[in-house]
C-alpha atoms as a PDB file:
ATOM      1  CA  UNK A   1     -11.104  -5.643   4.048  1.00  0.00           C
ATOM      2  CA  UNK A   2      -8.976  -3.053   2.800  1.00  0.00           C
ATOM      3  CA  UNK A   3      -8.848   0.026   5.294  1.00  0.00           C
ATOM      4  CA  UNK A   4      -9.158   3.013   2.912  1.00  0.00           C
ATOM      5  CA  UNK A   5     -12.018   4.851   2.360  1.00  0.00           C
ATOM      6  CA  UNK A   6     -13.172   7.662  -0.934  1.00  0.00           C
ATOM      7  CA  UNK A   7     -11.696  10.377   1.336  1.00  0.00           C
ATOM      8  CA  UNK A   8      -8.491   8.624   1.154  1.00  0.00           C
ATOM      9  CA  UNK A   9      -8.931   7.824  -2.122  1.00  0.00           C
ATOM     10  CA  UNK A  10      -9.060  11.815  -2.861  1.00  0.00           C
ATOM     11  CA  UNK A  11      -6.060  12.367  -1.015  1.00  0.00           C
ATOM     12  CA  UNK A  12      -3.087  13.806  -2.325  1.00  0.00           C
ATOM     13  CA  UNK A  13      -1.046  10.786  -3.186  1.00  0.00           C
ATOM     14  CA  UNK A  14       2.463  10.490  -3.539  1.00  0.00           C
ATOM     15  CA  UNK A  15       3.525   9.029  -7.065  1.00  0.00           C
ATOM     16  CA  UNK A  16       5.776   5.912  -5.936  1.00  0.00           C
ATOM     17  CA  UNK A  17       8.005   3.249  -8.024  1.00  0.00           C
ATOM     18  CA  UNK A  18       7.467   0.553  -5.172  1.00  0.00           C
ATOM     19  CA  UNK A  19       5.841   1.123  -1.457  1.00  0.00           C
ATOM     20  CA  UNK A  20       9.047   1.180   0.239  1.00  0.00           C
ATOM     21  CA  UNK A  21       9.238   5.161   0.203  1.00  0.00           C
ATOM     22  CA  UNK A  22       5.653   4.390   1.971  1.00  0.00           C
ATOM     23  CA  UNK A  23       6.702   1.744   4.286  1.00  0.00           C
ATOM     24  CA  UNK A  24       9.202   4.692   5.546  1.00  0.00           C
ATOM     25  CA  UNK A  25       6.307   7.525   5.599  1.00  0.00           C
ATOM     26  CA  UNK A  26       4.155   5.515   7.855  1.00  0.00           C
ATOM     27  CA  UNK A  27       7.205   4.631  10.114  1.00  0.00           C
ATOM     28  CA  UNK A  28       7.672   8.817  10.038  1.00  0.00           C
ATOM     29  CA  UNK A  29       4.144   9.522  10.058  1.00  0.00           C
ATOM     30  CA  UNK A  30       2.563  10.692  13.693  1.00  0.00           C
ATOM     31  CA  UNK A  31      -0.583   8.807  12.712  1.00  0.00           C
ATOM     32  CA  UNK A  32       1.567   5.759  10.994  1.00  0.00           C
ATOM     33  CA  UNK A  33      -0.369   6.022   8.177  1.00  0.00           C
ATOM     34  CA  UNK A  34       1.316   6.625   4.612  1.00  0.00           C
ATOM     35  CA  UNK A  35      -0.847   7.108   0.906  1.00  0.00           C
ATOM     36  CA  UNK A  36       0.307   6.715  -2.392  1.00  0.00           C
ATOM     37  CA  UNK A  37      -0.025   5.588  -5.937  1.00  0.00           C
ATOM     38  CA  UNK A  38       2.339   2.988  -8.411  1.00  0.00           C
ATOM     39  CA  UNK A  39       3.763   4.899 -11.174  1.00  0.00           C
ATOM     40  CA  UNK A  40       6.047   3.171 -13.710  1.00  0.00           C
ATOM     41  CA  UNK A  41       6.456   0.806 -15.971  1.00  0.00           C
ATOM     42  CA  UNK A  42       4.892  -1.824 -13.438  1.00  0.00           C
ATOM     43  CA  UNK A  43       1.849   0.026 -12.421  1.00  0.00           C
ATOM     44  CA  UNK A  44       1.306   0.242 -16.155  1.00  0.00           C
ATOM     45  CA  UNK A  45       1.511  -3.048 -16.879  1.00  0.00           C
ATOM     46  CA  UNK A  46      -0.974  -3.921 -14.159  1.00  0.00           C
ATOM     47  CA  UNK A  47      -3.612  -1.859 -15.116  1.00  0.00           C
ATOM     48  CA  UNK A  48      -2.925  -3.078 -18.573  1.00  0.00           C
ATOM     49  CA  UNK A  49      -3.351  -6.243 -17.901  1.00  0.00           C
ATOM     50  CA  UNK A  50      -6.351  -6.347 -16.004  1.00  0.00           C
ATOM     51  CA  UNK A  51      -7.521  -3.377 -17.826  1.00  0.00           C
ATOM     52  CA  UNK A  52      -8.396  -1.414 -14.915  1.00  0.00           C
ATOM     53  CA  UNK A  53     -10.440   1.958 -14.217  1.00  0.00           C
ATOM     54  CA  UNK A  54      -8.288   3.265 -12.023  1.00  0.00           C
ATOM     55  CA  UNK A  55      -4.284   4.172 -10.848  1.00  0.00           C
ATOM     56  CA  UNK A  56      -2.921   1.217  -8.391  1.00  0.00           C
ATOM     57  CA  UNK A  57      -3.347   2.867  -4.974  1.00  0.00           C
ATOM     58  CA  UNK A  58      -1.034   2.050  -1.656  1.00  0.00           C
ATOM     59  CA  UNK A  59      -1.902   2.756   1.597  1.00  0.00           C
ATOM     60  CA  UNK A  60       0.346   2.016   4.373  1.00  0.00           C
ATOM     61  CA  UNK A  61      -0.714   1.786   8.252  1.00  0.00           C
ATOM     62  CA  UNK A  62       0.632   1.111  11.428  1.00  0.00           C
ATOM     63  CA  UNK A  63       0.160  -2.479  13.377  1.00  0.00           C
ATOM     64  CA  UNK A  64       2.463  -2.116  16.021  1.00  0.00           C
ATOM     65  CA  UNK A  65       5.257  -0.272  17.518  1.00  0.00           C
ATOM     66  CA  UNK A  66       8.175  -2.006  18.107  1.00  0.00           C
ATOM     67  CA  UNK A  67      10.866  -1.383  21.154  1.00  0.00           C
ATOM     68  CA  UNK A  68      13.384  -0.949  18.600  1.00  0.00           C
ATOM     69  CA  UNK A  69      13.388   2.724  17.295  1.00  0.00           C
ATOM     70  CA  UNK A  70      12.301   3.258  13.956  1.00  0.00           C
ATOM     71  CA  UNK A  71      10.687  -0.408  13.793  1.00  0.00           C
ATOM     72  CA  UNK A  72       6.971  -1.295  12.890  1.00  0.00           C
ATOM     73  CA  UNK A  73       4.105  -3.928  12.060  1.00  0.00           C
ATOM     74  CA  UNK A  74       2.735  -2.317   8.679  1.00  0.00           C
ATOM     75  CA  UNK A  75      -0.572  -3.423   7.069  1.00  0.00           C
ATOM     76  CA  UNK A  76      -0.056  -3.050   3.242  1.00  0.00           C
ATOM     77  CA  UNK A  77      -3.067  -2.542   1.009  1.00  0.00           C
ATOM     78  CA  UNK A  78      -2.935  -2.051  -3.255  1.00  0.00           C
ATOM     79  CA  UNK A  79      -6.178  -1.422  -4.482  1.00  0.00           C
ATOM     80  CA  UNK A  80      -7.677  -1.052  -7.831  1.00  0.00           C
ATOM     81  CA  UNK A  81     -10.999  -0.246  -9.526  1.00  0.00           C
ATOM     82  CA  UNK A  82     -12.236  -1.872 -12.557  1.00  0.00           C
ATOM     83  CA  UNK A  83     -10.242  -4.930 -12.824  1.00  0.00           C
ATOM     84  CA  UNK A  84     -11.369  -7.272 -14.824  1.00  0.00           C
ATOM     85  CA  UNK A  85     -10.165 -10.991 -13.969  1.00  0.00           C
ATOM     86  CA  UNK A  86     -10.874 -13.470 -16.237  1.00  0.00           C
ATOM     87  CA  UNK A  87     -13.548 -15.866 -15.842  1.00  0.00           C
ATOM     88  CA  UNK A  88     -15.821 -13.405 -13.273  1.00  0.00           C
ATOM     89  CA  UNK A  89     -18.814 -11.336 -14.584  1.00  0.00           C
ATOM     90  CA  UNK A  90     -17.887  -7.221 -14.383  1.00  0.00           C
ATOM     91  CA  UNK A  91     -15.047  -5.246 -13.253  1.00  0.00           C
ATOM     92  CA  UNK A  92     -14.745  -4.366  -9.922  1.00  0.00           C
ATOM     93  CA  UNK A  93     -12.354  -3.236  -7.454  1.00  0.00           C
ATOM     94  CA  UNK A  94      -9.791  -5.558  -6.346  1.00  0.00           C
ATOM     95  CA  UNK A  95      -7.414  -5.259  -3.272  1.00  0.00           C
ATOM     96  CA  UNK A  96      -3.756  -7.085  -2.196  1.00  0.00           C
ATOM     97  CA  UNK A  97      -3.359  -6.713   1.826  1.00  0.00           C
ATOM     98  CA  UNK A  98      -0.151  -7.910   3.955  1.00  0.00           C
ATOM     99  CA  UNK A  99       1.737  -7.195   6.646  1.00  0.00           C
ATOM    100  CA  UNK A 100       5.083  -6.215   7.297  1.00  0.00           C
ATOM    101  CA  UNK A 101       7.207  -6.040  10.380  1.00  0.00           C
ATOM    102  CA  UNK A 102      10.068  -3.339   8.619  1.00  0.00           C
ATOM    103  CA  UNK A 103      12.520  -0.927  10.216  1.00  0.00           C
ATOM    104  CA  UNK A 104      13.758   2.168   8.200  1.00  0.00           C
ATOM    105  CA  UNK A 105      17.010   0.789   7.953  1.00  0.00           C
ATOM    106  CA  UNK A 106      14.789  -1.622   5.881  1.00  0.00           C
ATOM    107  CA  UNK A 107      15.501  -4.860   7.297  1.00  0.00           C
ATOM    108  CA  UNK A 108      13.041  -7.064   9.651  1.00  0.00           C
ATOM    109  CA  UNK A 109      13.136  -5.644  13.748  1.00  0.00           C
ATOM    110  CA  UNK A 110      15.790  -7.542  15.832  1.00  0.00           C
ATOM    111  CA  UNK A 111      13.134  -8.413  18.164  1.00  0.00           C
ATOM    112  CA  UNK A 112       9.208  -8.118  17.985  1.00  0.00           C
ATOM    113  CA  UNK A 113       8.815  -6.806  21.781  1.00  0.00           C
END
């Protein structure tokens, strides 16, 4: 389950190519938490193709803290609204979740203590 809600939703959202310039807000962020939206070429081609409702939106949390500075455990979510996937009855909204472990030097942590 995707951990966004319609206030988040409303947010102001920063306009973002890929989520790495989120991955880095979260790391920044006092509450870890980062939330944008895909622009581009690829965030047109996804709603495009699945002839969405709705922008791609990103939000960006924090897992874990990691001993080395500037290091984190980020849970990843893209949501959409009205996607429409072929073969299933209505659109509805659809959401991608992963985590991370990501530094802001934007390679893995040395160590995940």
């Amino acid at each position: 389950m995707a951990f966004f809600s319609s206030v988040t939703a409303a947010q102001e959202r920063l306009a973002v190519p890929d989520a790495r310039p989120l991955l880095l807000a979260a790391i920044d962020a006092p509450d870890g938490r980062a939330h944008g939206v895909l622009s581009g070429p690829m965030a047109d081609a996804i709603t495009a193709r699945f002839k969405a409702t709705s922008p791609v939106y990103i939000d960006v949390s924090t897992e874990r803290r990691y001993a080395q500075p500037g290091c984190r455990r980020l849970k990843v979510s893209f949501w959409q609204d009205g996607v429409q996937l072929p073969g299933v009855p209505g659109p509805r909204r659809r959401t991608i979740d992963f985590g991370i472990n990501y530094c802001r030097d934007g390679l893995p942590p040395r160590s995940l203590s």
